[in-house]
C-alpha atoms as a PDB file:
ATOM      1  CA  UNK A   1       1.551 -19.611 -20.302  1.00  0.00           C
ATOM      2  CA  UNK A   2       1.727 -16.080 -20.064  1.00  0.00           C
ATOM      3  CA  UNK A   3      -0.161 -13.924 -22.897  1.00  0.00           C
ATOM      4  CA  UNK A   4       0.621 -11.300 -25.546  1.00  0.00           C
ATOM      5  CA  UNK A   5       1.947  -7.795 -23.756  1.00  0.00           C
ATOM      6  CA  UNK A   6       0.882  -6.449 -26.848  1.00  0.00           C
ATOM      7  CA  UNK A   7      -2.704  -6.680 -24.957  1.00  0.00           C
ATOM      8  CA  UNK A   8      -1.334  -5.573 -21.918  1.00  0.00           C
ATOM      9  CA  UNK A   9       0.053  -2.319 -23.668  1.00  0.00           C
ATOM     10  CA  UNK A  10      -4.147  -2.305 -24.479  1.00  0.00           C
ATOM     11  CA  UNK A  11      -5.068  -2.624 -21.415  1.00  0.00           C
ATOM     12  CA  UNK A  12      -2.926  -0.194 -19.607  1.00  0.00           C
ATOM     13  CA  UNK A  13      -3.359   2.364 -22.411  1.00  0.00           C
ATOM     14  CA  UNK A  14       0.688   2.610 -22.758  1.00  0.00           C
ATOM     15  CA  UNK A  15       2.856   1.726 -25.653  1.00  0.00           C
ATOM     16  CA  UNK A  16       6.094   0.662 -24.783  1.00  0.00           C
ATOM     17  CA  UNK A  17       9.313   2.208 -27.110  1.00  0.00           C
ATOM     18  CA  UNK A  18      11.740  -0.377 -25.145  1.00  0.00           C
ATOM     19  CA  UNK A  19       9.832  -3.399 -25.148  1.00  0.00           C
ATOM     20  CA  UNK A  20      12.705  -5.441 -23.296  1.00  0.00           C
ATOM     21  CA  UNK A  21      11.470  -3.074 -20.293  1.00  0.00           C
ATOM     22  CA  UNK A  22       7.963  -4.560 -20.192  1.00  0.00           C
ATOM     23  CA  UNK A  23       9.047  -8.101 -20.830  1.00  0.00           C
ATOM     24  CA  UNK A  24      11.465  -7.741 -17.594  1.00  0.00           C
ATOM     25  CA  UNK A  25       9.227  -6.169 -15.692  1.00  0.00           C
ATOM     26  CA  UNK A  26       7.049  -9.492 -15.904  1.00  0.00           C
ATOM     27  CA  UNK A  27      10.226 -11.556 -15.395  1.00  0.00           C
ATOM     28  CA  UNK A  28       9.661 -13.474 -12.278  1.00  0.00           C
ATOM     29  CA  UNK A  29      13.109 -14.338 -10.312  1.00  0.00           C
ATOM     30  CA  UNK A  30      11.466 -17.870 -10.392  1.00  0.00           C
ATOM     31  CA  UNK A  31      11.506 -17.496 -14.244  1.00  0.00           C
ATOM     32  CA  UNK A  32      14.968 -16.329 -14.066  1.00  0.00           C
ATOM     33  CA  UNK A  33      16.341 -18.974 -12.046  1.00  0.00           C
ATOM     34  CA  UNK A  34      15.176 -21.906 -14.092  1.00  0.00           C
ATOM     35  CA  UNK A  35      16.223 -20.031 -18.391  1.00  0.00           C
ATOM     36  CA  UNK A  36      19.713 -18.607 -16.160  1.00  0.00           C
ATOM     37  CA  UNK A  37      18.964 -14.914 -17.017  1.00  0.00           C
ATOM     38  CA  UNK A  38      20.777 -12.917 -14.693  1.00  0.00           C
ATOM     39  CA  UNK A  39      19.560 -11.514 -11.613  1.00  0.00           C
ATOM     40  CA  UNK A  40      19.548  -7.637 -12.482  1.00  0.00           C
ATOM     41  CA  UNK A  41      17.256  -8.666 -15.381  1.00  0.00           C
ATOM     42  CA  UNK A  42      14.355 -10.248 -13.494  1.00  0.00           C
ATOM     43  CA  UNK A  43      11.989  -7.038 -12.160  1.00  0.00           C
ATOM     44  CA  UNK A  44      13.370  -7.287  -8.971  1.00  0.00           C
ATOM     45  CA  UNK A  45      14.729  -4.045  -9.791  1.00  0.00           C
ATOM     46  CA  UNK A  46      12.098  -2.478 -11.203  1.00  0.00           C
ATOM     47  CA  UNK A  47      10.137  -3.171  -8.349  1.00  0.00           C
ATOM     48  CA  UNK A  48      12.620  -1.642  -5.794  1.00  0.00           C
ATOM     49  CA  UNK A  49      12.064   1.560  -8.361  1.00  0.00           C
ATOM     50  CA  UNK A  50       8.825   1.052  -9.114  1.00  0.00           C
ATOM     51  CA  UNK A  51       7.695   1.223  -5.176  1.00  0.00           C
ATOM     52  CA  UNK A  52       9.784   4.650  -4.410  1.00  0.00           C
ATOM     53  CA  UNK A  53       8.131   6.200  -7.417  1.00  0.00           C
ATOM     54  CA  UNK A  54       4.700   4.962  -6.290  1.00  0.00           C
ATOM     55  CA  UNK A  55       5.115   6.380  -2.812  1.00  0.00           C
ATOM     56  CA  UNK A  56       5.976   9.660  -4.439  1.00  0.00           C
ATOM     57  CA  UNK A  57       2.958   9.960  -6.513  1.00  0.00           C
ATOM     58  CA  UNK A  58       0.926   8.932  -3.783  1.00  0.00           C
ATOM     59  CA  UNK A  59       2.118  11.187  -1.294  1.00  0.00           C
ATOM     60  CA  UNK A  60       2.049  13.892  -3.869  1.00  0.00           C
ATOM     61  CA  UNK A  61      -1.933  13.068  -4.520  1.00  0.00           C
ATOM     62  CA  UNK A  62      -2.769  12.658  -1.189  1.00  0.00           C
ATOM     63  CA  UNK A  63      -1.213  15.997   0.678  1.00  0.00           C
ATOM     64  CA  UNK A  64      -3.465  17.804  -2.573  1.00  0.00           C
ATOM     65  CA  UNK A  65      -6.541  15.907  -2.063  1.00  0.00           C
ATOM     66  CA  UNK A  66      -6.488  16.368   2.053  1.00  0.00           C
ATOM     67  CA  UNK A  67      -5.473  19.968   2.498  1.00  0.00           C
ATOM     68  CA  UNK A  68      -6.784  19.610   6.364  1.00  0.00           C
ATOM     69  CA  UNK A  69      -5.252  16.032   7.233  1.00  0.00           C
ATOM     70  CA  UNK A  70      -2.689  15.961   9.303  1.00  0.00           C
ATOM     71  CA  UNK A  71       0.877  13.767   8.491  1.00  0.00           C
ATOM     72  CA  UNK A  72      -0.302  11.271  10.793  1.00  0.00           C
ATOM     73  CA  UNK A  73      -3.767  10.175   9.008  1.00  0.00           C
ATOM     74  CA  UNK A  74      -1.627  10.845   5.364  1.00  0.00           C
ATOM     75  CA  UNK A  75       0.502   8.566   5.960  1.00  0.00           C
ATOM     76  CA  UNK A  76      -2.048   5.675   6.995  1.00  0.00           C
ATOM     77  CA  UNK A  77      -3.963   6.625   4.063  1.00  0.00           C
ATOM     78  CA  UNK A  78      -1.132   6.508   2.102  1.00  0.00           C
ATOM     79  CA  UNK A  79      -0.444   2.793   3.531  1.00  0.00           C
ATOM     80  CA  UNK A  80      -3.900   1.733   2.761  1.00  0.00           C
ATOM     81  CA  UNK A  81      -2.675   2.361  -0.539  1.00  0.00           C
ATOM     82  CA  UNK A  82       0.505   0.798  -1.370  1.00  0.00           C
ATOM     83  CA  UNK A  83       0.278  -1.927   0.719  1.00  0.00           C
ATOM     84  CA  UNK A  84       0.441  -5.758  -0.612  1.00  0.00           C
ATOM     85  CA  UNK A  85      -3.223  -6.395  -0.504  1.00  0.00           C
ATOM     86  CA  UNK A  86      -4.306  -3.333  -2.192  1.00  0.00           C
ATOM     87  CA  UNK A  87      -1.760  -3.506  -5.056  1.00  0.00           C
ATOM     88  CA  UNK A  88      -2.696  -6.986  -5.889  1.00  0.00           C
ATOM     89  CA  UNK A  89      -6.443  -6.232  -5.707  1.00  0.00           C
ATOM     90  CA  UNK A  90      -5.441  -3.603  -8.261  1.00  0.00           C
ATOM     91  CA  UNK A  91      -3.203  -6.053 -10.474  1.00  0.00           C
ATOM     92  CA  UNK A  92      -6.268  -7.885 -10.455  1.00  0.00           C
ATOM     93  CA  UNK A  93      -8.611  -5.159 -11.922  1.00  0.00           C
ATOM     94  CA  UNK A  94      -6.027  -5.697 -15.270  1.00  0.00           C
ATOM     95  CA  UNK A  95      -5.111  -9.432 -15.613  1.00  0.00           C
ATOM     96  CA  UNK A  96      -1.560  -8.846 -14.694  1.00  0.00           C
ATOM     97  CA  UNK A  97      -1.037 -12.498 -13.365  1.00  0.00           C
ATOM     98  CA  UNK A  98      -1.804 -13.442 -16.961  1.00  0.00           C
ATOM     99  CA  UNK A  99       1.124 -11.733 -18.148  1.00  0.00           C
ATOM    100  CA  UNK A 100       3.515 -13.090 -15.748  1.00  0.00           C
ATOM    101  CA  UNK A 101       6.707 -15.450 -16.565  1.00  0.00           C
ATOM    102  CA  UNK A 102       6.978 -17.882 -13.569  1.00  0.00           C
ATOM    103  CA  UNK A 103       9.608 -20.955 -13.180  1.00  0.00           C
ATOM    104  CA  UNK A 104       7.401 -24.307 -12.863  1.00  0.00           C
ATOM    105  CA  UNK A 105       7.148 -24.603  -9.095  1.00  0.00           C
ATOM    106  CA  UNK A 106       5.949 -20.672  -8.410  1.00  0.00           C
ATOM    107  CA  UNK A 107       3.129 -21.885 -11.586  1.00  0.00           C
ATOM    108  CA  UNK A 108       2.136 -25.257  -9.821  1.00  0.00           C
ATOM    109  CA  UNK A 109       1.819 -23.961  -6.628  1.00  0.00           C
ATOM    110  CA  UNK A 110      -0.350 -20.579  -7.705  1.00  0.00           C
ATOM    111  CA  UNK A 111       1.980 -17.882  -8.217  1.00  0.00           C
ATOM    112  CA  UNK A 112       0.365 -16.428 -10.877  1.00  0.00           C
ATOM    113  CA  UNK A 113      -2.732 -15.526  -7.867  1.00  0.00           C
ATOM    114  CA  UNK A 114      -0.282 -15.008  -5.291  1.00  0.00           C
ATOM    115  CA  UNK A 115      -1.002 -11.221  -3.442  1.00  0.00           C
ATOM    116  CA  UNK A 116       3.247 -10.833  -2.967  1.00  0.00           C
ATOM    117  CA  UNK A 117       4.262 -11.451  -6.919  1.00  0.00           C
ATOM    118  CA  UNK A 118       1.254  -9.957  -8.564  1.00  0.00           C
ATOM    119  CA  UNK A 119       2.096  -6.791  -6.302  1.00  0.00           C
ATOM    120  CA  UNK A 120       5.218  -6.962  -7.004  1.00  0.00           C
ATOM    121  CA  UNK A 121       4.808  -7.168 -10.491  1.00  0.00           C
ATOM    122  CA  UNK A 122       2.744  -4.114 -10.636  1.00  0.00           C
ATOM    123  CA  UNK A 123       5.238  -2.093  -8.645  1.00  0.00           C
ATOM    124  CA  UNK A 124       7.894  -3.472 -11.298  1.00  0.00           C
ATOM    125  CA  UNK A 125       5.476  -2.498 -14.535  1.00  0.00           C
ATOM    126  CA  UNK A 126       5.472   1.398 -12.788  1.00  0.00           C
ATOM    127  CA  UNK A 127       9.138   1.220 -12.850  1.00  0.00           C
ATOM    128  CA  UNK A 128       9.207  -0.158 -15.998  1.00  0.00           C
ATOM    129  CA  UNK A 129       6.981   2.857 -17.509  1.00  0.00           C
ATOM    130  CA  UNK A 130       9.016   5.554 -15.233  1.00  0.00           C
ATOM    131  CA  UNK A 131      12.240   4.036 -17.213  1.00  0.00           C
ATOM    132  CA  UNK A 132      10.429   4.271 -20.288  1.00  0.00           C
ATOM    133  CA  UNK A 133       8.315   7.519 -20.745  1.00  0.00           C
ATOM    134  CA  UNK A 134       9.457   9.591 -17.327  1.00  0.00           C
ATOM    135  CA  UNK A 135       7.479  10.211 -13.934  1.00  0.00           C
ATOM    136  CA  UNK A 136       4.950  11.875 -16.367  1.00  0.00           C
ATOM    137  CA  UNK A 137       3.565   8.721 -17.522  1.00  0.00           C
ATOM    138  CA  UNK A 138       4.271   6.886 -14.518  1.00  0.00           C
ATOM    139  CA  UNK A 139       2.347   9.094 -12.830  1.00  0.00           C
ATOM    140  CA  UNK A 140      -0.297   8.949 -14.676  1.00  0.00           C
ATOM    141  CA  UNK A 141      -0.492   4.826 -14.453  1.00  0.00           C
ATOM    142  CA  UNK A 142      -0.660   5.487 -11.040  1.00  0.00           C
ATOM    143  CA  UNK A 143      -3.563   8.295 -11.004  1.00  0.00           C
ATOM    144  CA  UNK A 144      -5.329   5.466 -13.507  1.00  0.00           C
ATOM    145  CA  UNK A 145      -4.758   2.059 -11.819  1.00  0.00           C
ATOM    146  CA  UNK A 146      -4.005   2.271  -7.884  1.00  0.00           C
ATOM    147  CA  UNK A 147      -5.403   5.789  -6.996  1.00  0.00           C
ATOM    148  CA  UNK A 148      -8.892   4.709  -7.840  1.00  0.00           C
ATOM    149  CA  UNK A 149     -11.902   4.037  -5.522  1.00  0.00           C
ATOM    150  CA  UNK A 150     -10.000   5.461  -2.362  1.00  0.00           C
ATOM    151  CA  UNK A 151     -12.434   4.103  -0.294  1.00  0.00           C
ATOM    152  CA  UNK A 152     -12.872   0.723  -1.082  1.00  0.00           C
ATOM    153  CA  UNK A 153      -8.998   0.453  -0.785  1.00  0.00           C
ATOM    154  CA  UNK A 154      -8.514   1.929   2.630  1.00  0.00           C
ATOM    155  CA  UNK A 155     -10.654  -0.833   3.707  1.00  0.00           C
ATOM    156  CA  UNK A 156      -7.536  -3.436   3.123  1.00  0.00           C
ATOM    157  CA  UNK A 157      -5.539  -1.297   5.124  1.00  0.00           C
ATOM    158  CA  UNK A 158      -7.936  -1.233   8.578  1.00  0.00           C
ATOM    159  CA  UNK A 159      -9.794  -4.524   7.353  1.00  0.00           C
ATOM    160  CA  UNK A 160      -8.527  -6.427  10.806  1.00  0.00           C
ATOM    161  CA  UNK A 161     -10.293  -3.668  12.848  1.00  0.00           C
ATOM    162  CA  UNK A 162     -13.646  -2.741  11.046  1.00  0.00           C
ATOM    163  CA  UNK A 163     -14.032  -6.731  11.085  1.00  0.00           C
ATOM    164  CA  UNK A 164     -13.380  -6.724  15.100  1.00  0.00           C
ATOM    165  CA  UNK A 165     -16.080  -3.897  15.162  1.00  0.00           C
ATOM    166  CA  UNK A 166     -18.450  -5.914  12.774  1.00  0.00           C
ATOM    167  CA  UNK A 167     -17.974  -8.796  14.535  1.00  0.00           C
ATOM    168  CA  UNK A 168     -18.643  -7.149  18.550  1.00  0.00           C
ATOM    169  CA  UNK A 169     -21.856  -5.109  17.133  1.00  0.00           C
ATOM    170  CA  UNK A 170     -23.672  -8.750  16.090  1.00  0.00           C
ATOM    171  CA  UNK A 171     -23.482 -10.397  19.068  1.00  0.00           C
ATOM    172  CA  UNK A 172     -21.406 -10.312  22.157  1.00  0.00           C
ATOM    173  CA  UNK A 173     -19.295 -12.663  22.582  1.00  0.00           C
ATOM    174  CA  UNK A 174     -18.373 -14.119  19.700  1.00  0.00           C
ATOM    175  CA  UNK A 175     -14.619 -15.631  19.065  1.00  0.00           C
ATOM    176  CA  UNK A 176     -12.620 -13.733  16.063  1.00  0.00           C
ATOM    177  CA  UNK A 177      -9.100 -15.238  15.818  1.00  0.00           C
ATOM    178  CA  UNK A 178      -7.325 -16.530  12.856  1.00  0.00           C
ATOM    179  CA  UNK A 179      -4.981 -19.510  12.430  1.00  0.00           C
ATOM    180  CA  UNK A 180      -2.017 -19.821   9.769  1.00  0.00           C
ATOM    181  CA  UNK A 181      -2.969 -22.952   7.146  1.00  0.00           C
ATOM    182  CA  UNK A 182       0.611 -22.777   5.334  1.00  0.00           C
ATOM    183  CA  UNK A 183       4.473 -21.355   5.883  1.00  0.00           C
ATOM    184  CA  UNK A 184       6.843 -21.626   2.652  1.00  0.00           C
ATOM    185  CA  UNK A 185       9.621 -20.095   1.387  1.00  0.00           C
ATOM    186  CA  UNK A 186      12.802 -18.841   2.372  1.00  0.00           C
ATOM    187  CA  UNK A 187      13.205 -16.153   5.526  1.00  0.00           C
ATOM    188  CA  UNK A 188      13.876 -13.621   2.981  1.00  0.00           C
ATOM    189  CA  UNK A 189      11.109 -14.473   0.896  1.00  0.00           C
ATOM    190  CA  UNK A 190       8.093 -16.167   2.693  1.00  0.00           C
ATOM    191  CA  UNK A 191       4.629 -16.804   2.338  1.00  0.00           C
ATOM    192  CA  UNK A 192       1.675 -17.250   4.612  1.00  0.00           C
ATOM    193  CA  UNK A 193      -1.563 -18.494   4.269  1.00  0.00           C
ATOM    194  CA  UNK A 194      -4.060 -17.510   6.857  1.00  0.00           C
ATOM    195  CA  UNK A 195      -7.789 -18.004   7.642  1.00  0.00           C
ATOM    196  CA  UNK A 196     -10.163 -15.668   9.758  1.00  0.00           C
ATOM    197  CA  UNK A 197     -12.498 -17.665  11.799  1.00  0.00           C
ATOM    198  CA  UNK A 198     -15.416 -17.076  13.446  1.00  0.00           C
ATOM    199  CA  UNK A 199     -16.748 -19.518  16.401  1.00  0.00           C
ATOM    200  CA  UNK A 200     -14.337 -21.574  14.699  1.00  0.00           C
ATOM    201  CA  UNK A 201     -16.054 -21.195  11.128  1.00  0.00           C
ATOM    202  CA  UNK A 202     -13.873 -19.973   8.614  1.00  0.00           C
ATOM    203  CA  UNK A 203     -15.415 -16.758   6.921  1.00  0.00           C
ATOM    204  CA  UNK A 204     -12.560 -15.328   5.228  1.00  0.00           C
ATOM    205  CA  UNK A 205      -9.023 -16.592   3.630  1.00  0.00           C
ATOM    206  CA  UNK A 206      -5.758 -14.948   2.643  1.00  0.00           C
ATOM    207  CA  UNK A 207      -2.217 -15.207   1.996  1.00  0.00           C
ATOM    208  CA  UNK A 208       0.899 -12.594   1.858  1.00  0.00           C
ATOM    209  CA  UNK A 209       4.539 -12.363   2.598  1.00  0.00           C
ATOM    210  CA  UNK A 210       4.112 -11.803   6.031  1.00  0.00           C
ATOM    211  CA  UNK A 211       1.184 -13.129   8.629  1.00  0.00           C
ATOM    212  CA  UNK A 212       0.348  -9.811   9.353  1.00  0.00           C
ATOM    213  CA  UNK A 213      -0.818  -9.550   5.476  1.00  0.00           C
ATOM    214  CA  UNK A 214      -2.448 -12.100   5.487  1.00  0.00           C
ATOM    215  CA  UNK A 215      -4.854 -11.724   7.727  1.00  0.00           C
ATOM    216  CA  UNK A 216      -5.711  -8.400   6.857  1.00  0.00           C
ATOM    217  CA  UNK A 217      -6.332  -9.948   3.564  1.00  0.00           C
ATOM    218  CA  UNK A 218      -8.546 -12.792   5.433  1.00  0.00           C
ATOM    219  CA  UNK A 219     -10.194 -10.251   7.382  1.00  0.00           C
ATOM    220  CA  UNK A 220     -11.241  -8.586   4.394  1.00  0.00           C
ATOM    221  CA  UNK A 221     -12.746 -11.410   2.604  1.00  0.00           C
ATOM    222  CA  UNK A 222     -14.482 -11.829   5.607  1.00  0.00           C
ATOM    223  CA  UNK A 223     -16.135  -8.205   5.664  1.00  0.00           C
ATOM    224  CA  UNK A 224     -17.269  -9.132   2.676  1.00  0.00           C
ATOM    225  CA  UNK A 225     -18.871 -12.706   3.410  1.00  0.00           C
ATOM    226  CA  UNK A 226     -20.338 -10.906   6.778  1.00  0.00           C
ATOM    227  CA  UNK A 227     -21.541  -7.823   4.813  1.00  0.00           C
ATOM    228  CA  UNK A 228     -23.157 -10.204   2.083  1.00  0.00           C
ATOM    229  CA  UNK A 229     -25.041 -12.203   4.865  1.00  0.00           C
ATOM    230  CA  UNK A 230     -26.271  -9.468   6.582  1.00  0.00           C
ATOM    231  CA  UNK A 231     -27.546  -7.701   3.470  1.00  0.00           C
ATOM    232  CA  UNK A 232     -29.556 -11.372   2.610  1.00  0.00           C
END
């Protein structure tokens, strides 16, 4: 059951003056499908909006905070940034799965923890607050919520990579590959689930609307796991 967006508005440090806008912003099509509320009103929409206003702001902040970078390094910065993984992680940092209305199925098979509609969610609440209170506040959600703690984020972006490196400076020799656990959905609308493994251990797991995702996702969690054994 999804809870009050009164605490959301709390928790975001925005008050709403069209309600309906934050309510459809958590409207899952799922949701929509199964109550028959009409397409345009699930956030679909507000995501598509949402995700061009976030790419301004965060093209904006980062050609001002790297005078010297070229566009080449910007831009994969900028990736690191908006990407699935990193927008989730920072839907995470405010509940915003909680606040989520899902049809049955995307609820009984985890939807509310799911990387692609928790992302997508907080691409439709931006949209939602750019409708609302102009790119002012949008912008500021933005500064707030996703351009926080640059450098832990850039590490979903180039997780794959730094865990290759990890992985090659242990030992030599050692077999990194990962291996897709589950498929599902629709072509226009899938979902993988993906585990890292290491000598054929699993030390990291993941899931995202496209393979690619999810390992970078797995690969993460498995920087971690590495990181934490190392430092033990």
């Amino acid at each position: 059951m999804n809870r009050d967006l009164k605490e959301l508005e709390k928790k975001i440090d925005y008050l709403f003056s069209k309600k309906k806008l934050l309510r459809q912003a958590m409207i899952h099509s799922s949701f929509a499908n199964e109550h028959h509320i009409d397409k345009p009103d699930c956030n679909e929409r507000l995501e598509f909006l949402g995700d061009a206003v976030l790419e301004a702001v965060s093209s904006d902040f980062l050609f001002r905070e790297y005078p010297d970078k070229p566009e080449g390094e910007l831009t994969k910065i900028r990736a690191s940034l908006v990407c699935e993984p990193t927008l989730a992680f920072c839907a995470s940092e405010i509940g915003l799965g909680e606040y989520l209305l899902l049809g049955k199925g995307e609820e009984a098979t985890g939807g509310r923890n799911r990387d692609s509609v928790v992302s997508d969610a907080m691409e439709a609440l931006i949209g939602a607050i750019y409708l609302d209170g102009g790119f002012a506040n949008a912008k500021e959600f933005v500064h707030r919520f996703v351009l926080n703690d640059l450098e832990h984020k850039q590490l979903f972006y180039d997780s794959k990579t730094i865990l290759q490196e990890i992985v090659q400076a242990q030992e030599p020799g050692q077999i990194l590959e990962y291996g897709i656990l589950k498929e599902e959905g629709p072509d226009h609308h899938k979902s993988f689930e993906v585990q890292a493994l290491l000598n054929g251990q699993e030390i990291g797991r993941g899931s995202g609307r496209t393979k690619k995702a999810a390992e970078q996702v797995a690969a993460y969690r498995g920087i971690l796991k590495l990181r934490e054994h190392i430092c033990t």
